[in-house]
N, C-alpha and C. Protein backbone atom coordinates (compact mmCIF):
# COMPACT_ATOMS: atom_id res chain seq x y z
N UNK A 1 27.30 -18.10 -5.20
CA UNK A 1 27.95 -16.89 -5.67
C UNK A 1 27.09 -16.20 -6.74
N UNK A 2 26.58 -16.94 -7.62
CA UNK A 2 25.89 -16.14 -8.79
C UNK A 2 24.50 -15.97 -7.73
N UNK A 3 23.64 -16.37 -7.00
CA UNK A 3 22.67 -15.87 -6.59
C UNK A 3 22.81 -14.49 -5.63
N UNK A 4 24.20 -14.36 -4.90
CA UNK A 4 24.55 -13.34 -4.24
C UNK A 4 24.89 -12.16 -5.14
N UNK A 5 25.73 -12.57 -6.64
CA UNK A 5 25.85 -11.30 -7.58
C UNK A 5 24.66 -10.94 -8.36
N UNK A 6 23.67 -12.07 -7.90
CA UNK A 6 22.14 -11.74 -8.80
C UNK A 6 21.40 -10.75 -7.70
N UNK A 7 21.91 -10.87 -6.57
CA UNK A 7 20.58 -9.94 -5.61
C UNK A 7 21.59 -8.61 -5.12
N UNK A 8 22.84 -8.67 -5.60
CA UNK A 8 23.44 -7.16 -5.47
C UNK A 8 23.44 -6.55 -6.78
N UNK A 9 22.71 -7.16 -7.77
CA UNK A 9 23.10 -6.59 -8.92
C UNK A 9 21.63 -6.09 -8.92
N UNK A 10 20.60 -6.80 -8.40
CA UNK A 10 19.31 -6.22 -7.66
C UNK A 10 19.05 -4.90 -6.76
N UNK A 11 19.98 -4.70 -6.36
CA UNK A 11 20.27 -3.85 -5.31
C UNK A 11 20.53 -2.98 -5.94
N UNK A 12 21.41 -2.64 -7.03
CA UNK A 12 21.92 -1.68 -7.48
C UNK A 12 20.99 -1.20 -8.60
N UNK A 13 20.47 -1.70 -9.36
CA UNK A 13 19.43 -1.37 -10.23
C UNK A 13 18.47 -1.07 -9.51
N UNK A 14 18.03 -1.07 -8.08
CA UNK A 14 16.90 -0.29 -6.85
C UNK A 14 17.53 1.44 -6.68
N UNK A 15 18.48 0.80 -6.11
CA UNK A 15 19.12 2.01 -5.96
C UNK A 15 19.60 2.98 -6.95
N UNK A 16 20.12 2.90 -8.31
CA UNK A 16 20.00 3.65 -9.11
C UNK A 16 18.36 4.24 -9.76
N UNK A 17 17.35 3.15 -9.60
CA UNK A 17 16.53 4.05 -10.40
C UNK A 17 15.51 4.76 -9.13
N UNK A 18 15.66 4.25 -7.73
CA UNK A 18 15.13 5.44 -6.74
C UNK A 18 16.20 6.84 -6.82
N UNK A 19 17.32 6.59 -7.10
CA UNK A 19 18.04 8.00 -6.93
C UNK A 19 17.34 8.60 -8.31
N UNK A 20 17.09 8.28 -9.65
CA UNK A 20 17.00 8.99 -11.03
C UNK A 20 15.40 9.18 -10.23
N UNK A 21 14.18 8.36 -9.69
CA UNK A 21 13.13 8.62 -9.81
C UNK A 21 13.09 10.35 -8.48
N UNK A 22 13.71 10.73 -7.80
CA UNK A 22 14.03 11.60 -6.50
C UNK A 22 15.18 12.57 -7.33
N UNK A 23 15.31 12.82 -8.42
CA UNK A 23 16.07 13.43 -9.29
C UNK A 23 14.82 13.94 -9.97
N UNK A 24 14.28 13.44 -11.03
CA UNK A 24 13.05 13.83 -11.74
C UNK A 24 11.56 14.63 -10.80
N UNK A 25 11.44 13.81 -9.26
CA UNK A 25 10.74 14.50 -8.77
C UNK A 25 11.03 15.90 -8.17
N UNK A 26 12.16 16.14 -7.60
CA UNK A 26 12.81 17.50 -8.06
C UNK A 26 12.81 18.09 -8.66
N UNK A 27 12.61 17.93 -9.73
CA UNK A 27 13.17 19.07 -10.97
C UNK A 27 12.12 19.12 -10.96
N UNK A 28 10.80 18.45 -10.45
CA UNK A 28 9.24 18.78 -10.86
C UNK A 28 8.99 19.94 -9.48
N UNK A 29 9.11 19.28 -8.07
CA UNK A 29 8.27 19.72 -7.51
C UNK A 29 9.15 21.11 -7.17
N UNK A 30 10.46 21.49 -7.03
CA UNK A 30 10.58 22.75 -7.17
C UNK A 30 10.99 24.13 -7.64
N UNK A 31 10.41 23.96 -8.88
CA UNK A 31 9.41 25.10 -9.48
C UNK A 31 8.25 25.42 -9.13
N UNK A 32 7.67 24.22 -8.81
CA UNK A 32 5.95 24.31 -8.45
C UNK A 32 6.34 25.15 -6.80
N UNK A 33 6.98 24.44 -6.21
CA UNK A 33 7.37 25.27 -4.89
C UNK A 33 7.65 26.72 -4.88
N UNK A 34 8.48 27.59 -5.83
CA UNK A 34 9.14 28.78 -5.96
C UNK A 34 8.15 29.58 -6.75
N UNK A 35 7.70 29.07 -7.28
CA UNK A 35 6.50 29.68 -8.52
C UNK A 35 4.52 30.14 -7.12
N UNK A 36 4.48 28.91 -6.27
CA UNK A 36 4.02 29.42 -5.53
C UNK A 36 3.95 30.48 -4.30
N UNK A 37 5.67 29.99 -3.81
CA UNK A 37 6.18 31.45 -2.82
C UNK A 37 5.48 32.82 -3.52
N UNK A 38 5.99 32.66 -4.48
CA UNK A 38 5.83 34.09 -5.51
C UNK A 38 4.81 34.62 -5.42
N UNK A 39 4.10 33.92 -6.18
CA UNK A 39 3.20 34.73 -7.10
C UNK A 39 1.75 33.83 -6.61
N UNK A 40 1.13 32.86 -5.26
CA UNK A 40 -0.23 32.26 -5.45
C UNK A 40 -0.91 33.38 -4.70
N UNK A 41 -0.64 34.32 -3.83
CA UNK A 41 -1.25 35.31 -3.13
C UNK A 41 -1.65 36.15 -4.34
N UNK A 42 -1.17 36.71 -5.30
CA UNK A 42 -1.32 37.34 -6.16
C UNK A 42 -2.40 36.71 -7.03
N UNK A 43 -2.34 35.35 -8.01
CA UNK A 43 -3.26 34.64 -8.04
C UNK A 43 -4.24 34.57 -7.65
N UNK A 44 -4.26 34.43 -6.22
CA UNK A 44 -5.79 33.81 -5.55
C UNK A 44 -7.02 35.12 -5.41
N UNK A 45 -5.51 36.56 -5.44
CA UNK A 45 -6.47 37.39 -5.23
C UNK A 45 -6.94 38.17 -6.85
N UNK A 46 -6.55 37.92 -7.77
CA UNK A 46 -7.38 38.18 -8.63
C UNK A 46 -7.99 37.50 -9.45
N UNK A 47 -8.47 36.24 -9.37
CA UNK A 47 -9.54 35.40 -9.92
C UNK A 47 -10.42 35.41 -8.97
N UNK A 48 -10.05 35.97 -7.21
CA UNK A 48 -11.55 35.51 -6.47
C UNK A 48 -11.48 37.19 -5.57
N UNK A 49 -10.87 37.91 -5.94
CA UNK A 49 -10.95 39.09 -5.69
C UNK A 49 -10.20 39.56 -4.13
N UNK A 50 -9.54 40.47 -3.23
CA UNK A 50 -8.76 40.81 -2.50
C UNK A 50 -9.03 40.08 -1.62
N UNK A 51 -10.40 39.68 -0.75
CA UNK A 51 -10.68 39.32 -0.13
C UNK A 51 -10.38 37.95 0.25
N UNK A 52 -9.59 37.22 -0.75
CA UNK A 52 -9.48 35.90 -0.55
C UNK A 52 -7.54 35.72 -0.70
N UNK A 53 -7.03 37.15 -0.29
CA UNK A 53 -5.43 37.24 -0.22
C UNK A 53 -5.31 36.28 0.95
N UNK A 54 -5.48 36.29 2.05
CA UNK A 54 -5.57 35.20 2.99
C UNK A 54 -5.14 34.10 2.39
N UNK A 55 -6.02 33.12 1.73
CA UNK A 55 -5.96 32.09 0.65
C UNK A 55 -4.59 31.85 0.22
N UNK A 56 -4.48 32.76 -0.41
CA UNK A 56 -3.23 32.87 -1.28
C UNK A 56 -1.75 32.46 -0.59
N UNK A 57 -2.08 33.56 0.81
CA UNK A 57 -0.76 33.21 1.81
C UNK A 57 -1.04 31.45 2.72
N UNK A 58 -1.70 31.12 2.57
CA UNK A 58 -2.56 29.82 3.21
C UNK A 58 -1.72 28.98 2.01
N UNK A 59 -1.79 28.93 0.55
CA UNK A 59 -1.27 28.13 0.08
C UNK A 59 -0.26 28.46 -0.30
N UNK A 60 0.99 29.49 -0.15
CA UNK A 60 2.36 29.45 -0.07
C UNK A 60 2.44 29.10 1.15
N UNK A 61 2.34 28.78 2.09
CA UNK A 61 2.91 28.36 3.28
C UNK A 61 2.78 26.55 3.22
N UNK A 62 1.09 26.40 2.46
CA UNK A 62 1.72 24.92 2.14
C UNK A 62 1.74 24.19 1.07
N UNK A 63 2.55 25.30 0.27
CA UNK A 63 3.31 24.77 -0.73
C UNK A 63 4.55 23.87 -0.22
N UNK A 64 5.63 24.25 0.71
CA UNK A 64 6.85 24.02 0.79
C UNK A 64 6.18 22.32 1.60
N UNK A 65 5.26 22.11 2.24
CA UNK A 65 4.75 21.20 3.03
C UNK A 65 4.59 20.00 1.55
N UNK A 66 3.72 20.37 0.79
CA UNK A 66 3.26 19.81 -1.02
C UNK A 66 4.34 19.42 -1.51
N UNK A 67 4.99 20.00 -1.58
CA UNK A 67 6.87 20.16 -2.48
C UNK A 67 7.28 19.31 -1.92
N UNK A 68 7.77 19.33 -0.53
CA UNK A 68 8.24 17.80 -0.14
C UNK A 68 7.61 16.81 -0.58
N UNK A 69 6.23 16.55 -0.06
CA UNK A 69 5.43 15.31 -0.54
C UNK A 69 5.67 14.78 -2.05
N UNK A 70 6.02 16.00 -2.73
CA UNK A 70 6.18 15.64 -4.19
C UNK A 70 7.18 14.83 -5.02
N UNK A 71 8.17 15.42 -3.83
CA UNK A 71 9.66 15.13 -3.67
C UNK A 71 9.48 13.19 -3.72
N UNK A 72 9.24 12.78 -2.59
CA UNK A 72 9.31 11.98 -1.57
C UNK A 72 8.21 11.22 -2.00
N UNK A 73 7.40 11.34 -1.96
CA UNK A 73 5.66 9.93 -2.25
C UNK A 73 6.02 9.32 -3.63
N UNK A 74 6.76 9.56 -4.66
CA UNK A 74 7.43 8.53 -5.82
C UNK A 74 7.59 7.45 -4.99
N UNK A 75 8.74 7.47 -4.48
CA UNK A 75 9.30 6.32 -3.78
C UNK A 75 8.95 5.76 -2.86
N UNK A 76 8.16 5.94 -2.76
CA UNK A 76 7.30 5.45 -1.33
C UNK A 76 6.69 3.70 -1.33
N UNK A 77 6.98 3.23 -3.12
CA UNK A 77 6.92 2.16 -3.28
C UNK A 77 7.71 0.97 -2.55
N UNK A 78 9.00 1.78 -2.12
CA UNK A 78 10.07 0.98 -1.83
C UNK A 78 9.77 0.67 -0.25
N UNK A 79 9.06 1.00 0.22
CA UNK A 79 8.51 -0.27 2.00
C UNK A 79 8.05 -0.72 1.53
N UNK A 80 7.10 -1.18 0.52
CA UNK A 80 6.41 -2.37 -0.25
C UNK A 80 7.39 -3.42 -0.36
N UNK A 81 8.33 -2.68 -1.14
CA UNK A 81 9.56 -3.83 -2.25
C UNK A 81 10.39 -4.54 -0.97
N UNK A 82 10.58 -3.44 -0.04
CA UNK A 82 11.66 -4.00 0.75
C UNK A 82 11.06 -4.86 2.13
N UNK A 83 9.44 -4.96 1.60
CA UNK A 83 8.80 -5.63 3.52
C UNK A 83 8.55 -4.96 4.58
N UNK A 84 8.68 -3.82 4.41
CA UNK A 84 8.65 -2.55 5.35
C UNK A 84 7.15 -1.98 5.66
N UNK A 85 6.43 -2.69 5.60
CA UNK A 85 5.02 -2.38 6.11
C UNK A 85 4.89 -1.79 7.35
N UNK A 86 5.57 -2.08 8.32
CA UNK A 86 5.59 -1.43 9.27
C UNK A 86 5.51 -0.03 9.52
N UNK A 87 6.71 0.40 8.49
CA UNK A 87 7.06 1.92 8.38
C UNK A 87 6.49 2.68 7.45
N UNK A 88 5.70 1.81 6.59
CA UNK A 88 4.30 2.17 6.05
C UNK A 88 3.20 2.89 6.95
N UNK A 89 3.02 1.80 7.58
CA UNK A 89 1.83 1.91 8.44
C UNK A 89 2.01 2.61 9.74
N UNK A 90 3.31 3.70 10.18
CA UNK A 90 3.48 3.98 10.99
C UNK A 90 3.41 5.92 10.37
N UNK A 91 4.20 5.38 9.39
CA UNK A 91 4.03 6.88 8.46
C UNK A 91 2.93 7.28 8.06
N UNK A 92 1.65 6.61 7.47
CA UNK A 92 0.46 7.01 7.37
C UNK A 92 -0.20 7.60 8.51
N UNK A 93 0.31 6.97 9.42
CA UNK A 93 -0.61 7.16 10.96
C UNK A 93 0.02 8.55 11.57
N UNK A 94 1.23 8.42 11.05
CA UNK A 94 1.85 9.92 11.42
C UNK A 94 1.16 10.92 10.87
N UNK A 95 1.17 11.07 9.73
CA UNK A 95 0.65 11.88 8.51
C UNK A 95 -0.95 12.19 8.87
N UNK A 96 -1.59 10.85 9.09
CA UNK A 96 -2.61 11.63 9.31
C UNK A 96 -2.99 12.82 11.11
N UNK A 97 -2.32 12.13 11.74
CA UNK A 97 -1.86 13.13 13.31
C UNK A 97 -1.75 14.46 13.02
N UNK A 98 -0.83 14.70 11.74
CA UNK A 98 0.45 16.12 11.83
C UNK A 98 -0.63 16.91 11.05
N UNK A 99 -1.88 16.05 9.69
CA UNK A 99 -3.03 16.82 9.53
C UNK A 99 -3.67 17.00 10.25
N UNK A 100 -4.32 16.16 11.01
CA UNK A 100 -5.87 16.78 11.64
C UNK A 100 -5.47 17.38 13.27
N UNK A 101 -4.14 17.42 13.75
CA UNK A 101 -4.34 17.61 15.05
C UNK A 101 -4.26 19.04 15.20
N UNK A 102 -4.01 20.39 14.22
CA UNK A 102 -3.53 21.71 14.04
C UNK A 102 -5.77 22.22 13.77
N UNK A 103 -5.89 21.23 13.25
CA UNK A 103 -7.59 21.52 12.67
C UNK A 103 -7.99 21.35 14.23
N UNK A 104 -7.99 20.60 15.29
CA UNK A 104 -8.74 20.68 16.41
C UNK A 104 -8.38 21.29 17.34
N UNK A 105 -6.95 21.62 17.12
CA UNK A 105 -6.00 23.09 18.17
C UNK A 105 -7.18 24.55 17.90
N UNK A 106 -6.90 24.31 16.40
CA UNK A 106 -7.90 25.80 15.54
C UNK A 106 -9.45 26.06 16.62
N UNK A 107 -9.84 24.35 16.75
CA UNK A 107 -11.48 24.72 16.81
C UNK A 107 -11.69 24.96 17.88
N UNK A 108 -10.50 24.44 19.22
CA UNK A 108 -11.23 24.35 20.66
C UNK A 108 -9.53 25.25 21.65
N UNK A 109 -8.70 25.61 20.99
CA UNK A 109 -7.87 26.35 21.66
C UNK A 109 -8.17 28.00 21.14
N UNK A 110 -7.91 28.68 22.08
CA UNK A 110 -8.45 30.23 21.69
C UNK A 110 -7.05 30.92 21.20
N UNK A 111 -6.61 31.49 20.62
CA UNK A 111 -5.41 31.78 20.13
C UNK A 111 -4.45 31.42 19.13
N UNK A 112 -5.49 30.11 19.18
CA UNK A 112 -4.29 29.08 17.61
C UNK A 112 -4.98 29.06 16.74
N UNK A 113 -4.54 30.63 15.80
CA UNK A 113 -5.04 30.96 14.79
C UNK A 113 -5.27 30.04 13.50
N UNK A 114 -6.18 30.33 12.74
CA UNK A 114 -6.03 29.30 11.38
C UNK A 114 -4.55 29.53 10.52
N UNK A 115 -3.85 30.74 10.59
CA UNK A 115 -2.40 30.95 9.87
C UNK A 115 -1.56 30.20 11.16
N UNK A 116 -1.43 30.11 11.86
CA UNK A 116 -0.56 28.77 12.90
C UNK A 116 -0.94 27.40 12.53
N UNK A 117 -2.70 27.24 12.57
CA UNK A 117 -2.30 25.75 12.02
C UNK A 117 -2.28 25.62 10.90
N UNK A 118 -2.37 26.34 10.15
CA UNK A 118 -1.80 25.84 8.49
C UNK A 118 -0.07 26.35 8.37
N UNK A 119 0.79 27.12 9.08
CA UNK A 119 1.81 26.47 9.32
C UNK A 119 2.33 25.69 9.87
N UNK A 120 1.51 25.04 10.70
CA UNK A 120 1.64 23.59 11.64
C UNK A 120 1.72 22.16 10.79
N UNK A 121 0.66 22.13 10.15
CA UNK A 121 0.34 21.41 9.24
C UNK A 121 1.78 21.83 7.93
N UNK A 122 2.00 22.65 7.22
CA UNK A 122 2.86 22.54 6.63
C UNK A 122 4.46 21.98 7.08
N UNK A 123 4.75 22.51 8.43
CA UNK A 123 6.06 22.04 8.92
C UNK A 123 6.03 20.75 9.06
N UNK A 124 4.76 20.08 9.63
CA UNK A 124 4.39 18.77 10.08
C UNK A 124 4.99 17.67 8.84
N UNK A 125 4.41 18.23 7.67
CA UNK A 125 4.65 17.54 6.59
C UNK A 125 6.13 17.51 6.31
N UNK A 126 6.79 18.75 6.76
CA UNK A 126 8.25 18.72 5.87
C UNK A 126 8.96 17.74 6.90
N UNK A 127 8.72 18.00 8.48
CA UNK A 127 9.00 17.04 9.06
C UNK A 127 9.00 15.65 8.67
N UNK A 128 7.74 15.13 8.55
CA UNK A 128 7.33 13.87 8.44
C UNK A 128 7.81 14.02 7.09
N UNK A 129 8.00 14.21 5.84
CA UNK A 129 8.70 13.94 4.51
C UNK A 129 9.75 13.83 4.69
N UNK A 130 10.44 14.42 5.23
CA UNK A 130 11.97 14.74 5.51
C UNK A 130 12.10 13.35 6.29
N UNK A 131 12.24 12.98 7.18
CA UNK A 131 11.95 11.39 7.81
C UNK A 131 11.98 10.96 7.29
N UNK A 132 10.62 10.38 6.11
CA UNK A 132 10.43 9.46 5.36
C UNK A 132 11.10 9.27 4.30
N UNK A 133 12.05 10.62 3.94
CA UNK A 133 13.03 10.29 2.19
C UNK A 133 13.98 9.78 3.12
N UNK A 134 14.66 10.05 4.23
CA UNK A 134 15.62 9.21 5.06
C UNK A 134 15.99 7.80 4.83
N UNK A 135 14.91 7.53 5.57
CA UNK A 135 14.44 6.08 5.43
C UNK A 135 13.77 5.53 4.22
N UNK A 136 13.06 5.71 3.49
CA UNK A 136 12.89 4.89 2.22
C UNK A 136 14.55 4.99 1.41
N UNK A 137 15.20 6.38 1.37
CA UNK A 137 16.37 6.37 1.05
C UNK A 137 17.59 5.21 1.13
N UNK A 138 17.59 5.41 2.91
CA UNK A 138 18.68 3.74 3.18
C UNK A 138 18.10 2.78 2.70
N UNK A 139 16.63 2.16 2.88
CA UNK A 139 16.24 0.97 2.24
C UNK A 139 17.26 1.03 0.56
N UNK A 140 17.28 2.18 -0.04
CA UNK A 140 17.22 1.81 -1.56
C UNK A 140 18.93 1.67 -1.29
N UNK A 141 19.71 1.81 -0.11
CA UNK A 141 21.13 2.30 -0.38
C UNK A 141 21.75 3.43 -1.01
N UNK A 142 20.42 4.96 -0.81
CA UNK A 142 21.31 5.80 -1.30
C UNK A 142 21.61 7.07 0.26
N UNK A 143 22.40 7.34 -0.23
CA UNK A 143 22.95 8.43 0.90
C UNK A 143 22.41 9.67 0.44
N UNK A 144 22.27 10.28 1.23
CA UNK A 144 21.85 11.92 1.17
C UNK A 144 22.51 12.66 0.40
N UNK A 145 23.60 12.52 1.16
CA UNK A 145 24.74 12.97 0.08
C UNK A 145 25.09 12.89 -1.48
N UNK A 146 24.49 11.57 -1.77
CA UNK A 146 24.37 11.32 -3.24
C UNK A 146 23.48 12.39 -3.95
N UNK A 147 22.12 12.37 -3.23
CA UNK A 147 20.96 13.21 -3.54
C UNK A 147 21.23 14.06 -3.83
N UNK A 148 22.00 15.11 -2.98
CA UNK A 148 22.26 16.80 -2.81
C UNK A 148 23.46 16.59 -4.11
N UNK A 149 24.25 16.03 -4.23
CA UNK A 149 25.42 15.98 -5.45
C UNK A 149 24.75 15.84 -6.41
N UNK A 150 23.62 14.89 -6.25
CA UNK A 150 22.94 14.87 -7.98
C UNK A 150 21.49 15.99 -8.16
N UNK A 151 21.42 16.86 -6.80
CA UNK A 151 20.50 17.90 -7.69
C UNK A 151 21.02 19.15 -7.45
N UNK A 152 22.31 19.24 -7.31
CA UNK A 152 23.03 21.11 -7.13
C UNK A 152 22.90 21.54 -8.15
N UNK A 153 22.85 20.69 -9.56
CA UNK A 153 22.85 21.91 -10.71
C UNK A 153 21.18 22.09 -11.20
N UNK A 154 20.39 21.20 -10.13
CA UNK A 154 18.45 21.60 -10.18
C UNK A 154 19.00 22.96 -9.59
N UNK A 155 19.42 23.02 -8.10
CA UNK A 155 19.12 24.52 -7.40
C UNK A 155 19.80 25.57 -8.57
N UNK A 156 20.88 25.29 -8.44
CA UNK A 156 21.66 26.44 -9.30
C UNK A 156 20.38 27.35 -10.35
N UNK A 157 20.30 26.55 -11.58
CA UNK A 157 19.53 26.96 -12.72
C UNK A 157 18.05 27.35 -11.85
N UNK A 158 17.84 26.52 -11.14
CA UNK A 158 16.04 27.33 -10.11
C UNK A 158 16.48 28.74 -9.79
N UNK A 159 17.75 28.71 -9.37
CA UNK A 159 17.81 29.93 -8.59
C UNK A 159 18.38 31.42 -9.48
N UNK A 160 18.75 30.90 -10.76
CA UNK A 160 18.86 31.55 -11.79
C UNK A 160 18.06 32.05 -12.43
N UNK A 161 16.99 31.06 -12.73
CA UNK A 161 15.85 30.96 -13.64
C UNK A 161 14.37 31.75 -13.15
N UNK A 162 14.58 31.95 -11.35
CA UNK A 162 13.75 32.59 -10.69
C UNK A 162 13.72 33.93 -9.83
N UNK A 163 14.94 34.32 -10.32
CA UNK A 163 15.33 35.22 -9.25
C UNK A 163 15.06 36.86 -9.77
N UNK A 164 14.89 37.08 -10.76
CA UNK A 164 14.29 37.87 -11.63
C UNK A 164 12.85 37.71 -11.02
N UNK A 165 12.21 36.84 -10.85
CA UNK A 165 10.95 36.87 -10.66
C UNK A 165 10.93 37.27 -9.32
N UNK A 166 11.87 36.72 -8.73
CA UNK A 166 11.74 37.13 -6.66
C UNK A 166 11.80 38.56 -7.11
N UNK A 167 12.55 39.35 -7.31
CA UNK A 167 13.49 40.75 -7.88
C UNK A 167 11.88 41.26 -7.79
N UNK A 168 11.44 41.03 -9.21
CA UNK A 168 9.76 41.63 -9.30
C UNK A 168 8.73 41.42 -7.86
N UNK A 169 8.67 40.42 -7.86
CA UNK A 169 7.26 40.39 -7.22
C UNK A 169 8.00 41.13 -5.90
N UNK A 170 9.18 41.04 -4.95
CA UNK A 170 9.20 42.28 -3.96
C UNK A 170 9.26 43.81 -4.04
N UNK A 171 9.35 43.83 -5.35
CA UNK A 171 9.36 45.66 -6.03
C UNK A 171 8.15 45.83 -6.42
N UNK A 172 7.29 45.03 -6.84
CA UNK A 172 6.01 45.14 -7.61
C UNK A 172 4.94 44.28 -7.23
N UNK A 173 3.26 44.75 -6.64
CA UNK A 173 2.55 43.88 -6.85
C UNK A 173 1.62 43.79 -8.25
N UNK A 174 2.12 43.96 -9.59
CA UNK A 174 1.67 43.65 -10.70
C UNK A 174 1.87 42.59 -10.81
N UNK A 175 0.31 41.85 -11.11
CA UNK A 175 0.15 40.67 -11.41
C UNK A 175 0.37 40.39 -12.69
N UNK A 176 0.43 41.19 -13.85
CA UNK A 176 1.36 41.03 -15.20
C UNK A 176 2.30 41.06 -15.10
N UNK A 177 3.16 42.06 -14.37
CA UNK A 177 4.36 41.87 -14.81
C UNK A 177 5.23 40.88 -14.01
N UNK A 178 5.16 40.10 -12.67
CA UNK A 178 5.81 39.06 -12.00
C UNK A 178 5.37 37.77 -12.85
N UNK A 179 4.24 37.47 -13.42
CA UNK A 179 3.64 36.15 -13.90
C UNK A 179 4.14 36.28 -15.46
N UNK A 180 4.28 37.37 -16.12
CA UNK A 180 5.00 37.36 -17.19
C UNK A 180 6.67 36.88 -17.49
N UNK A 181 7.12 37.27 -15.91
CA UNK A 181 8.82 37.35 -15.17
C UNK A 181 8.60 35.77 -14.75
N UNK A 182 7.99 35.44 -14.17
CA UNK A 182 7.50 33.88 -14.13
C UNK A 182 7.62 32.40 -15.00
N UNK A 183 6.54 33.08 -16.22
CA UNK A 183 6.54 32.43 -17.14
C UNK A 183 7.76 32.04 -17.95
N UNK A 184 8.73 33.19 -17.99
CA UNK A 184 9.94 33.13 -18.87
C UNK A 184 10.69 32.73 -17.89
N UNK A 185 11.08 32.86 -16.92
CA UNK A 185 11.60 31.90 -15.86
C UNK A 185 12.05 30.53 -15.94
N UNK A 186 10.11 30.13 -16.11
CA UNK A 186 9.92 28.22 -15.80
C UNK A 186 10.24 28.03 -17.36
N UNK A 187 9.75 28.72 -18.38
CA UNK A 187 10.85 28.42 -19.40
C UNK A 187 11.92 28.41 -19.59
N UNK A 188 12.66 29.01 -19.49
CA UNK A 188 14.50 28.72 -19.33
C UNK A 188 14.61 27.44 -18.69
N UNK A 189 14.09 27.46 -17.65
CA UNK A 189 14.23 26.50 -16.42
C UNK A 189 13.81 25.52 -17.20
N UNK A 190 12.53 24.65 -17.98
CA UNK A 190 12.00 23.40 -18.41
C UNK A 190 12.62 23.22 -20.01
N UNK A 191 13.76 24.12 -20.31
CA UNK A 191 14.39 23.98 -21.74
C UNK A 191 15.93 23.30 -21.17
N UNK A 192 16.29 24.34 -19.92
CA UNK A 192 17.37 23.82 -19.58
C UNK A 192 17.62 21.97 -18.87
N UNK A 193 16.39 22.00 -17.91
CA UNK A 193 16.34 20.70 -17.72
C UNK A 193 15.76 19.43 -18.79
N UNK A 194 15.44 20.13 -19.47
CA UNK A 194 15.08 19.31 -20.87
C UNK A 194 16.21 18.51 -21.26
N UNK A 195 17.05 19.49 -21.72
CA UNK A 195 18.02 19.65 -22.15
C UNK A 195 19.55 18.35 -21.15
N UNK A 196 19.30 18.70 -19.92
CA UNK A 196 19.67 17.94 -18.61
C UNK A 196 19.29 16.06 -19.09
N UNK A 197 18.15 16.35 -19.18
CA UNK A 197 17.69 15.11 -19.34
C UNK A 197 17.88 13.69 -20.75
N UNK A 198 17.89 15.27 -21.51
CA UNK A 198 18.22 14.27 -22.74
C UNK A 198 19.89 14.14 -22.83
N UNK A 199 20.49 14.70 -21.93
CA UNK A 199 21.96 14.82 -22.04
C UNK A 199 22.23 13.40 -21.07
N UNK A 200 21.35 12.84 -20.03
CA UNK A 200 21.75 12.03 -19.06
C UNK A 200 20.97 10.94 -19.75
């Protein structure tokens, strides 16, 4: 009996600190996600000049692909913890497929533009992330549902904290004034979750 309340009491200290560690990576990776929609086209094209707007839309598209990963690769410790090598080694092998197979569509199919496979490659990832928080998820015993209950008040304040900035950058391509609308944004936003954090 005490070795069975010693390995559920194991269980539960897994599972609480993968849900807090998929809580914290949230609140990180999207801003970095919404902050790129915005404003990296704008970015890319004035440190390397118009010509490299392309660029810009190349890495908002895989931002949202990044953002997951950001989400999700914390925990990725837990097929280690739990013996799950398998689904290790099946997910890497995925991952690397969903990259390089959009790069050899590009080089030898006529029509599959480089903006297709770099949205290929980005969906690939949300796919394959999305999968993988699934499943590392049940290993830890948390439900989805837990997840989405413990980050509605991340979206809320994101969507508060940024929407002023959406507002700008579709009325305006000033790169002062959206990155200024930006800046005060991810501030509200990193005072309020500050704030979140030292409260929890």
């Amino acid at each position: 009996a005490g070795e069975l309340a010693e390995k559920e009491g194991r269980r539960l200290e897994e599972r609480v600190s993968v849900l807090g560690t998929l809580y914290l990576s949230t609140m990180v990776s999207l801003p970095f996600l919404v902050i790129m929609l915005i404003c990296s086209d704008l970015l890319i094209s004035f440190a390397f000049g118009n010509s490299w707007k392309i660029a810009g839309q190349y890495a908002s598209i895989l931002s949202v692909g990044v953002a997951m990963s950001m989400i999700v690769s914390p925990i990725s410790s837990i097929l280690i913890i739990n013996k799950s090598l398998g689904t290790a080694f099946y997910f890497s092998l995925a991952e690397f497929c969903f990259r390089s197979i959009p790069f050899f569509l590009a080089v030898f199919v006529d029509g599959f533009s480089p903006l297709i496979a770099v949205a290929c490659i980005s969906f690939g990832n949300v796919v394959l992330y999305t999968v993988g928080f699934v499943r590392m998820a049940r290993l830890a015993d948390v439900m989805v549902s837990d997840y989405m209950i413990k980050i509605k008040h991340i979206v809320f304040w994101l969507l508060i904290c940024f929407c002023p900035a959406l507002v700008a950058r579709l009325a305006s391509d000033s790169l002062l004034e959206v990155i200024v609308i930006v800046f005060l944004g991810l501030l509200l936003y990193s005072l309020l979750m500050l704030k979140t954090v030292r409260v929890k």
